[in-house]
N, C-alpha and C. Protein backbone atom coordinates (compact mmCIF):
# COMPACT_ATOMS: atom_id res chain seq x y z
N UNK A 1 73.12 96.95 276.29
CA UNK A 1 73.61 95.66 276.72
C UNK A 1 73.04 94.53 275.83
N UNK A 2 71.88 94.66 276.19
CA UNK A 2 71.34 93.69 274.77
C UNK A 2 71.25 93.40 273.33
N UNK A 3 71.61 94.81 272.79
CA UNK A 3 72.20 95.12 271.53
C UNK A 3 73.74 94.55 271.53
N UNK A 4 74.90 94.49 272.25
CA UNK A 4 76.25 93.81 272.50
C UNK A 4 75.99 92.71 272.39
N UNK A 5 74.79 92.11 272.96
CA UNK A 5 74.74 90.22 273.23
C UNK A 5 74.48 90.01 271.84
N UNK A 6 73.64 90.54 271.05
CA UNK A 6 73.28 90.39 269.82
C UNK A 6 74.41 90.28 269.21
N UNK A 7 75.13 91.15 268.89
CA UNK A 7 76.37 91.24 267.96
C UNK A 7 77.46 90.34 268.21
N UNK A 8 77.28 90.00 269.84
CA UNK A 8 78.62 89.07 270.33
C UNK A 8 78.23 87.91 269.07
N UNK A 9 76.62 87.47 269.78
CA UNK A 9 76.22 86.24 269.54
C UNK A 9 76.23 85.97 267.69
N UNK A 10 76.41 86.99 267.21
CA UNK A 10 75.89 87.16 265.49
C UNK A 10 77.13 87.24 264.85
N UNK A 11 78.57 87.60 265.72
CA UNK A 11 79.77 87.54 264.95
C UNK A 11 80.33 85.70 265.52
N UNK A 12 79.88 85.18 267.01
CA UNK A 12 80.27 84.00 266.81
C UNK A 12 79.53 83.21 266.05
N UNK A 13 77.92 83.16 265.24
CA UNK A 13 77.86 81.97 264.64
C UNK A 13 78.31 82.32 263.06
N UNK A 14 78.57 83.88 262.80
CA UNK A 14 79.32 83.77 261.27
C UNK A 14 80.73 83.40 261.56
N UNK A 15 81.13 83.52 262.31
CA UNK A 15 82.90 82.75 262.40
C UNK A 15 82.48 81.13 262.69
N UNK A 16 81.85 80.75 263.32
CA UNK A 16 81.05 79.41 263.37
C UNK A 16 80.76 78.43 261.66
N UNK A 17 80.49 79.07 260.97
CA UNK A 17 79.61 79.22 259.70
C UNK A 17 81.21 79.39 258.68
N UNK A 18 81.94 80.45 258.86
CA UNK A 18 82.75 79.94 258.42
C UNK A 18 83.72 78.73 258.16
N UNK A 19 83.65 78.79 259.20
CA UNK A 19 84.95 77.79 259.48
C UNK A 19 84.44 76.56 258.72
N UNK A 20 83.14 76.45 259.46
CA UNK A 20 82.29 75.12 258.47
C UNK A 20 82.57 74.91 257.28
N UNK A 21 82.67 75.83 256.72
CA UNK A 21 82.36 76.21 255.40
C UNK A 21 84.25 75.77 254.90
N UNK A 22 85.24 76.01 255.31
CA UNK A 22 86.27 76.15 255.45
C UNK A 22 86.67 74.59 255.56
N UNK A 23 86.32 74.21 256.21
CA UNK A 23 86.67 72.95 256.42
C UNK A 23 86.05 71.66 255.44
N UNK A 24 84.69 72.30 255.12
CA UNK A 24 84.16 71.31 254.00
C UNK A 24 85.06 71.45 252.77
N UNK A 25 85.93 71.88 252.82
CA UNK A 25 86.75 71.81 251.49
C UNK A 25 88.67 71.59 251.76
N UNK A 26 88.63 70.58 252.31
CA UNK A 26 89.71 70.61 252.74
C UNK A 26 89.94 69.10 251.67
N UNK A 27 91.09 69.05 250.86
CA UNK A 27 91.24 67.96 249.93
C UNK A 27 91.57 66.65 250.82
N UNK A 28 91.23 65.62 250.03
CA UNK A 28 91.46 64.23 250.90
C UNK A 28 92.95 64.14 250.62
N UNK A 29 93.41 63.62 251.84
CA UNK A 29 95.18 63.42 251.53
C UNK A 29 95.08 61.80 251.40
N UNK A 30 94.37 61.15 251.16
CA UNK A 30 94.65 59.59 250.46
C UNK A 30 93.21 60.08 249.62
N UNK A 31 93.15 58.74 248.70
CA UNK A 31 92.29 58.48 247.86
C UNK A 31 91.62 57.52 248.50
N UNK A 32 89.79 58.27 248.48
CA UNK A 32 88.83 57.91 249.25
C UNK A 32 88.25 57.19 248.82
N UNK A 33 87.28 56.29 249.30
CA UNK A 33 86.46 55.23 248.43
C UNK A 33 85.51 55.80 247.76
N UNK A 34 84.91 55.34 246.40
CA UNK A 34 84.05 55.93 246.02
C UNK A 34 83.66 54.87 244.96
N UNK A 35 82.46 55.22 244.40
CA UNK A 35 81.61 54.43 243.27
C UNK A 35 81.41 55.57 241.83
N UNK A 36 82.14 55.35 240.69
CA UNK A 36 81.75 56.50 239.51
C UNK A 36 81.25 54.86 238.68
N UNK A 37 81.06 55.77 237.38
CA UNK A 37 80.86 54.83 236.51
C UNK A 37 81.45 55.42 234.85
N UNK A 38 81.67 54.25 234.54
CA UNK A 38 82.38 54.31 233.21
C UNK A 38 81.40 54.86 232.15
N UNK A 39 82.13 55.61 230.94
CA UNK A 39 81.26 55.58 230.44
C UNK A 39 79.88 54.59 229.44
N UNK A 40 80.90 53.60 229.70
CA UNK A 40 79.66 52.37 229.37
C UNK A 40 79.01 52.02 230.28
N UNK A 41 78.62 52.14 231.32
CA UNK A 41 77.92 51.98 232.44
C UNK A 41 78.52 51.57 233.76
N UNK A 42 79.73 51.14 233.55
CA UNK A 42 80.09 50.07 234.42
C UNK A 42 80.68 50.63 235.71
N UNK A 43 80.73 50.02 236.88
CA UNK A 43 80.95 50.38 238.29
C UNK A 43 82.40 50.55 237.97
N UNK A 44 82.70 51.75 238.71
CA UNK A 44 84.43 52.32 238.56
C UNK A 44 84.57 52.48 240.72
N UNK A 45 85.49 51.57 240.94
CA UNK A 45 85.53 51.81 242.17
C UNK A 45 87.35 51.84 242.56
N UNK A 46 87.90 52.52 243.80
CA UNK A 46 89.08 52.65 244.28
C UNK A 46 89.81 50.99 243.99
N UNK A 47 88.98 49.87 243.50
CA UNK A 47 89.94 48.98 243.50
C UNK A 47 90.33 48.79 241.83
N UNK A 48 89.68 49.44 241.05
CA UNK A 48 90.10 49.56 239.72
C UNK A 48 90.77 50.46 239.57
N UNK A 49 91.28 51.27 240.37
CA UNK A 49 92.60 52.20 239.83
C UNK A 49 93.78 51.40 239.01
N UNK A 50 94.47 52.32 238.76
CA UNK A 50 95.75 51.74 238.05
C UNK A 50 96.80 51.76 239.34
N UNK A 51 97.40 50.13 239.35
CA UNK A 51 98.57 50.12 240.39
C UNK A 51 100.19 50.89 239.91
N UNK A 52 100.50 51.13 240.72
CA UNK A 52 102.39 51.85 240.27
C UNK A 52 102.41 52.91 239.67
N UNK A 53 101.58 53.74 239.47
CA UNK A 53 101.57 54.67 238.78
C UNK A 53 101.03 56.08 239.75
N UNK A 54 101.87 56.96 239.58
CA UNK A 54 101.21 58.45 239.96
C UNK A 54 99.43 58.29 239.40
N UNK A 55 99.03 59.00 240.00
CA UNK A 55 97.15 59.15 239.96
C UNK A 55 96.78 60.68 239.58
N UNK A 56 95.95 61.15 238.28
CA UNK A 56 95.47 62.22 238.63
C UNK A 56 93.91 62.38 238.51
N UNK A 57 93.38 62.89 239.25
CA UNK A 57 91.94 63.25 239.34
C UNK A 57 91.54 64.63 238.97
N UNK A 58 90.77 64.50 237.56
CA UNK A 58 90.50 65.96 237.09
C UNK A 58 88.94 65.86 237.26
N UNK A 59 88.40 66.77 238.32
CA UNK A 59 86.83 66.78 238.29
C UNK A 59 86.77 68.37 237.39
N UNK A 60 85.85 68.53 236.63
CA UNK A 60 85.48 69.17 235.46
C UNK A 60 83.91 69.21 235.51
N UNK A 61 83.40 70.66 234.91
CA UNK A 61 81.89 70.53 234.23
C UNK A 61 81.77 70.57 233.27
N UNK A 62 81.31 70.69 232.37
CA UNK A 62 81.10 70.60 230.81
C UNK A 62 80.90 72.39 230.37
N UNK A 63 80.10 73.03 230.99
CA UNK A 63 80.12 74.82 231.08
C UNK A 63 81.46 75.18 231.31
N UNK A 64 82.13 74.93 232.62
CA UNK A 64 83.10 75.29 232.78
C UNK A 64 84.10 76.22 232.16
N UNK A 65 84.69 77.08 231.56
CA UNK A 65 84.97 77.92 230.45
C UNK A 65 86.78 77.46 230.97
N UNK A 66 87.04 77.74 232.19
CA UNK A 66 88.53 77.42 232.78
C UNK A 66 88.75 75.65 232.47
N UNK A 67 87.98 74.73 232.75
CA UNK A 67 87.99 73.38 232.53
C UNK A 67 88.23 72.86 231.45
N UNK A 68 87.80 73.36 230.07
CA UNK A 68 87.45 73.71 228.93
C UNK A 68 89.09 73.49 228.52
N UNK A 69 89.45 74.82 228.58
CA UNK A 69 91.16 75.64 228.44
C UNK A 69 91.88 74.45 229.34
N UNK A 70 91.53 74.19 230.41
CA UNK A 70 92.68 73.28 231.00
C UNK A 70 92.80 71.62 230.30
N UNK A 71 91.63 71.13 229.99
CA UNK A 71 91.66 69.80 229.54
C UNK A 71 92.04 70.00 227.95
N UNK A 72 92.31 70.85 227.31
CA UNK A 72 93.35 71.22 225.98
C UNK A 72 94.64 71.43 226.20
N UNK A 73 94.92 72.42 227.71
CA UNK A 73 96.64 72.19 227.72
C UNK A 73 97.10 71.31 227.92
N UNK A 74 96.60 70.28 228.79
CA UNK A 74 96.20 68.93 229.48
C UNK A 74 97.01 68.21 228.33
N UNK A 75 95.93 68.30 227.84
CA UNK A 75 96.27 67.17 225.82
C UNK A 75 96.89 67.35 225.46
N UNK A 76 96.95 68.53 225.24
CA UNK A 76 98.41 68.69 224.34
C UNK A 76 99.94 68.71 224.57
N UNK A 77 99.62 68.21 226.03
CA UNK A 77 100.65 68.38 227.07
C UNK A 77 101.34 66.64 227.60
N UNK A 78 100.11 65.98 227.23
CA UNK A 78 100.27 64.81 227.20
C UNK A 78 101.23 63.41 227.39
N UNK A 79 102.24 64.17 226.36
CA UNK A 79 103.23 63.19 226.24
C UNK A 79 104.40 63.31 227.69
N UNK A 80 104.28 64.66 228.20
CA UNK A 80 104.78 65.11 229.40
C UNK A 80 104.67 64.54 230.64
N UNK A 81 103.39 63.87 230.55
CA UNK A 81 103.11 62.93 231.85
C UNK A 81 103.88 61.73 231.63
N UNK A 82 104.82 61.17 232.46
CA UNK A 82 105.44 59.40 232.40
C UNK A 82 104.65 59.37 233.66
N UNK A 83 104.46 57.69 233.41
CA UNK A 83 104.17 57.16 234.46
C UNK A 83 102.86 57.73 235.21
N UNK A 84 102.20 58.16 234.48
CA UNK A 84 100.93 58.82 235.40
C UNK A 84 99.36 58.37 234.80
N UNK A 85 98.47 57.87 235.40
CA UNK A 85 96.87 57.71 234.56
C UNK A 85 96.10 58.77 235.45
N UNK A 86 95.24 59.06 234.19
CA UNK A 86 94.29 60.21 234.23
C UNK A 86 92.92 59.77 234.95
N UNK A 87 92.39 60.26 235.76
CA UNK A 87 91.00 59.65 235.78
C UNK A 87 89.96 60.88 235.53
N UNK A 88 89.31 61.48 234.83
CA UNK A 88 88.38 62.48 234.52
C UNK A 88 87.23 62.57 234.56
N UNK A 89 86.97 63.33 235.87
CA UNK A 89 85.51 62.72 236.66
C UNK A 89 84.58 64.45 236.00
N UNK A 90 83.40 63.82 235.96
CA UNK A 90 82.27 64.64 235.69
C UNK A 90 80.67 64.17 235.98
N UNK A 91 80.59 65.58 237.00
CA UNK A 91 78.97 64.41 237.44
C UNK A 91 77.85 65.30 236.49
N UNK A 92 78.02 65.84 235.07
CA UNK A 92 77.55 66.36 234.38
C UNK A 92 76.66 65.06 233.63
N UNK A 93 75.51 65.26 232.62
CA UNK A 93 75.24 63.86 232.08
C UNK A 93 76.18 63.14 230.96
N UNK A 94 75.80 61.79 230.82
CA UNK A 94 77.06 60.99 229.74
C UNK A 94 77.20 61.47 228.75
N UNK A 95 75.91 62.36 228.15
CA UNK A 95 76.09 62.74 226.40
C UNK A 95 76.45 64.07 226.35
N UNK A 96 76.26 64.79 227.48
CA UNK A 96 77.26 66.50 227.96
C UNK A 96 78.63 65.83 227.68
N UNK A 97 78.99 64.53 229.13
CA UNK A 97 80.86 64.70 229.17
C UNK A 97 81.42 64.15 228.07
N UNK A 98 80.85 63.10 227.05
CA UNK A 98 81.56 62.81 225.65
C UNK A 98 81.49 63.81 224.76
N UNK A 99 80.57 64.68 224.76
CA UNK A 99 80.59 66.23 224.39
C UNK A 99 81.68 66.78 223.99
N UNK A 100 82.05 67.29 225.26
CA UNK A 100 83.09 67.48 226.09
C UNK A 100 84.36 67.62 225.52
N UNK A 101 84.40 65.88 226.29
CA UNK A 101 85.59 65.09 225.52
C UNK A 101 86.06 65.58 224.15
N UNK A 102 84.92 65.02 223.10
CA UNK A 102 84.84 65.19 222.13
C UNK A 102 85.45 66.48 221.16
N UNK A 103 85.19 67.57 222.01
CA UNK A 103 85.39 69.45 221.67
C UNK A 103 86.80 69.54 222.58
N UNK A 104 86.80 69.39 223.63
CA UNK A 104 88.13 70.54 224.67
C UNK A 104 88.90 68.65 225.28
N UNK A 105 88.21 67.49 224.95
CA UNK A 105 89.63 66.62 225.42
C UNK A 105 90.11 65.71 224.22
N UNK A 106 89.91 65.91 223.22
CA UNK A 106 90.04 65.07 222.10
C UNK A 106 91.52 64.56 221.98
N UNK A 107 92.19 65.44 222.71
CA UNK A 107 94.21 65.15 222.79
C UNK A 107 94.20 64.04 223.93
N UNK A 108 93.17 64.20 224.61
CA UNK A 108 93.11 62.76 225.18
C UNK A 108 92.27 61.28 225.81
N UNK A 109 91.38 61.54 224.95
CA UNK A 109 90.13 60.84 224.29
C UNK A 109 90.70 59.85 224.12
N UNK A 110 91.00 58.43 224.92
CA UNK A 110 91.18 57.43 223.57
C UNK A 110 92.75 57.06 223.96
N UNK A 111 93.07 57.83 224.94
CA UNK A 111 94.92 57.31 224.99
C UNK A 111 94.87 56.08 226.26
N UNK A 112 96.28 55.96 225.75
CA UNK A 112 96.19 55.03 227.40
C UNK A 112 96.75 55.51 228.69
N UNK A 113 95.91 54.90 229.95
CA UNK A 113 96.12 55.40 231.12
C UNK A 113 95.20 57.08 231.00
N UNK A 114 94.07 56.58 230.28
CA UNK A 114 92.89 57.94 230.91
C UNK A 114 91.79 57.57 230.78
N UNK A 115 91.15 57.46 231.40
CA UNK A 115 89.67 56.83 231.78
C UNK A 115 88.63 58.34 232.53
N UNK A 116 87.87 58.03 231.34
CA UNK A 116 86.08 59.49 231.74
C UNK A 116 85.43 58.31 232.26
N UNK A 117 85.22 59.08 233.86
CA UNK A 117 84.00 58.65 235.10
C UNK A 117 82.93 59.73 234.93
N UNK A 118 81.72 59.11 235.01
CA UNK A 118 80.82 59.78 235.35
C UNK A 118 80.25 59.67 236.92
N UNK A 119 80.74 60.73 237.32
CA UNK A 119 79.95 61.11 239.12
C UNK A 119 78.25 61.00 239.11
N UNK A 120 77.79 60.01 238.94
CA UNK A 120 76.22 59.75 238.99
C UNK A 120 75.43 60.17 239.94
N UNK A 121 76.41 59.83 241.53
CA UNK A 121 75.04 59.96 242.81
C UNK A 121 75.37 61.42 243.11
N UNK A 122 75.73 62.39 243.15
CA UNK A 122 77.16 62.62 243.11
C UNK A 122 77.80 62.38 244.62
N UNK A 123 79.27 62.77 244.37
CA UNK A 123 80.02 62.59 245.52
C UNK A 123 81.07 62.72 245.90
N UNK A 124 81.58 62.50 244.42
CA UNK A 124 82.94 63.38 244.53
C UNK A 124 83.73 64.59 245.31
N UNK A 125 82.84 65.44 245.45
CA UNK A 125 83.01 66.75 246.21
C UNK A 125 82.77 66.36 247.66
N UNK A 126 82.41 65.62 247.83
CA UNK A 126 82.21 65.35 250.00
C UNK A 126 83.05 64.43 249.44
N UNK A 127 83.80 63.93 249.21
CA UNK A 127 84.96 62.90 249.65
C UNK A 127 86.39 63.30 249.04
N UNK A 128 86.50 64.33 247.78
CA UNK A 128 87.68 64.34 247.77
C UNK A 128 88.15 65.62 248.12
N UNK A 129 86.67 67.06 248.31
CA UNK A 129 87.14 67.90 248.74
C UNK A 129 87.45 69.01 247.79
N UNK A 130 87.03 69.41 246.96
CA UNK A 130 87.25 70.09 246.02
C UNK A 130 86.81 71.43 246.47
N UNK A 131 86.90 72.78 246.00
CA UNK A 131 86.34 74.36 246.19
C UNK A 131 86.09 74.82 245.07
N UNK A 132 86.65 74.70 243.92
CA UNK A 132 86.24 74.96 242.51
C UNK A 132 86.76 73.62 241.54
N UNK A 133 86.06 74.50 240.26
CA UNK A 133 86.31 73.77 238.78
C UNK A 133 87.87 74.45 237.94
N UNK A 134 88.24 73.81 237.51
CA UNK A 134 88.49 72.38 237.52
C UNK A 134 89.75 72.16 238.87
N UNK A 135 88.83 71.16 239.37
CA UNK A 135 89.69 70.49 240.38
C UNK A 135 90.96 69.27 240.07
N UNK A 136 91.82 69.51 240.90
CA UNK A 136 93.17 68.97 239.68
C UNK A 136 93.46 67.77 241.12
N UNK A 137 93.89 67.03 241.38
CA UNK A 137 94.04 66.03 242.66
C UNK A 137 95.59 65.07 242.22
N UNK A 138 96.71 65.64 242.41
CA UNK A 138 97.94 64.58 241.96
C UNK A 138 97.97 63.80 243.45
N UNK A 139 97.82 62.03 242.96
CA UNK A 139 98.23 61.23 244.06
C UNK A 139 99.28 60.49 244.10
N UNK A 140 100.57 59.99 244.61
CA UNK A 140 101.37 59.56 244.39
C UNK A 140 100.60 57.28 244.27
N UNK A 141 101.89 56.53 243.84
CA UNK A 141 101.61 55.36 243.68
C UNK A 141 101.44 54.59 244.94
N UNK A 142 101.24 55.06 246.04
CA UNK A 142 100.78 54.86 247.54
C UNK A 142 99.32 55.30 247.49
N UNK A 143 99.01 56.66 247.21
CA UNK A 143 97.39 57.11 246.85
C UNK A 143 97.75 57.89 247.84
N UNK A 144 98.38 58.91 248.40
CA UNK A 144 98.56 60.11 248.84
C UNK A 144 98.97 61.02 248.27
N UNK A 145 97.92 62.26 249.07
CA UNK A 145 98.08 63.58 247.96
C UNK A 145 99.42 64.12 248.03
N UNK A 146 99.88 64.62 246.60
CA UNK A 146 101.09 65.08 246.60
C UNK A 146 100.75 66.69 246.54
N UNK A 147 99.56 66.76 245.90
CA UNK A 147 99.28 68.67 245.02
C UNK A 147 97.98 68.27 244.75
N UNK A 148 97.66 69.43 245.58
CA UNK A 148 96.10 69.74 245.00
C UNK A 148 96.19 70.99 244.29
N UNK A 149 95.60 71.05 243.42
CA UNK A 149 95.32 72.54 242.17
C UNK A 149 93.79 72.87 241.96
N UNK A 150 93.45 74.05 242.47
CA UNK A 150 92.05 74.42 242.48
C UNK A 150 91.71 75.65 241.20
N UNK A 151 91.10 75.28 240.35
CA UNK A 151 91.08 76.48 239.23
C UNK A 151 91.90 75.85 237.96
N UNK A 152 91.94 76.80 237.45
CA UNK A 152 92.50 76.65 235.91
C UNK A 152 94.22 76.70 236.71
N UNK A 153 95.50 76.31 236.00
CA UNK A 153 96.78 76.26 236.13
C UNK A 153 97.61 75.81 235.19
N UNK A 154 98.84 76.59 235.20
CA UNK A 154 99.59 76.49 234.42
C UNK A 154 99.85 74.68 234.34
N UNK A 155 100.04 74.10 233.34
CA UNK A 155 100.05 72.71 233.12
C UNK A 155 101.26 72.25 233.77
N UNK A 156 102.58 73.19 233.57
CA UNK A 156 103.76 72.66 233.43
C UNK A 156 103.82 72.42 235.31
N UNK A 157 102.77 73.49 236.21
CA UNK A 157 102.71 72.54 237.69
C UNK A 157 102.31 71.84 237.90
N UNK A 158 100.93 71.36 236.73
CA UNK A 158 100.91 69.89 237.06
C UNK A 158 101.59 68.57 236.93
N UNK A 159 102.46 68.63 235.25
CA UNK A 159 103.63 68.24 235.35
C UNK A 159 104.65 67.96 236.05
N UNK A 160 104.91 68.96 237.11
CA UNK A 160 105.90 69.30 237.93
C UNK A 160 105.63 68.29 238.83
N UNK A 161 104.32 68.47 239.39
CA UNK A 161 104.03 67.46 240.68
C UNK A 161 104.16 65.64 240.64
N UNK A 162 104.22 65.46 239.29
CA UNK A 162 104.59 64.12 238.80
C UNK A 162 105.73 63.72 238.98
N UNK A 163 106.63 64.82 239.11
CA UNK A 163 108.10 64.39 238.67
C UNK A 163 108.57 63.53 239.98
């Protein structure tokens, strides 16, 4: 009998534990407030977004090997996005993500409508919800999620979700 209570009690707090776990990763369906910073230092907050425009949020690490491969199809893919700004968050340090940039985003280093945040405190991940790298976040020009993409992906769905 007491061996049963055990097991009752030990399969409800791992389904307990799950779920937790389950739920901490559930993507934000608007765009949440937050504080990044530019790479010149400067405060990047939800009221400096770009207005009228589709939104995408690429959180990335600099290791990353899938992040890497995606922010090159990304680039080279580039001209494919209308109407859309990039925001490319990394709470890696500033001289890792120009790194980075530098090696696997150079196709889009430097264009317009893409701006590298650095995630400083961090936070990104408790507010927008992410489960892996690279986290892909399409928001429409309201700031609701249209497509979330978790992992490496074919580009042409991220494309797709713009249309």
């Amino acid at each position: 009998m007491k061996s049963r209570l055990i097991y009752n009690l030990s399969v409800f707090v791992l389904i307990t534990f799950c779920q937790a776990a389950s739920a901490q990763y559930k993507p934000s369906p608007v765009i949440p407030d937050f504080t990044f910073q530019t790479m010149d230092g400067r405060s990047f907050t939800q009221r400096d977004l770009i207005n009228n425009k589709k939104i995408i949020f690429i959180l990335f690490d600099v290791t990353c090997d899938h992040c890497q491969h995606e922010m090159q199809d990304i680039g080279r893919r580039y001209a494919d996005f209308k109407n859309v700004v990039f925001y490319l968050v990394s709470m890696d340090t500033k001289p890792a993500i120009l790194k980075f940039m530098s090696s696997y985003g150079r196709f889009l280093n430097g264009k317009p409508g893409v701006t590298i945040l650095h995630d400083y405190k961090p936070e990104f991940v408790q507010k927008f919800g992410p489960d892996k790298f690279p986290a892909i976040f399409v928001y429409s020009e309201k700031r609701h999620l249209i497509k979330y993409l978790s992992g490496q992906k074919d580009v042409a769905e991220i494309v797709k979700a713009t249309k």
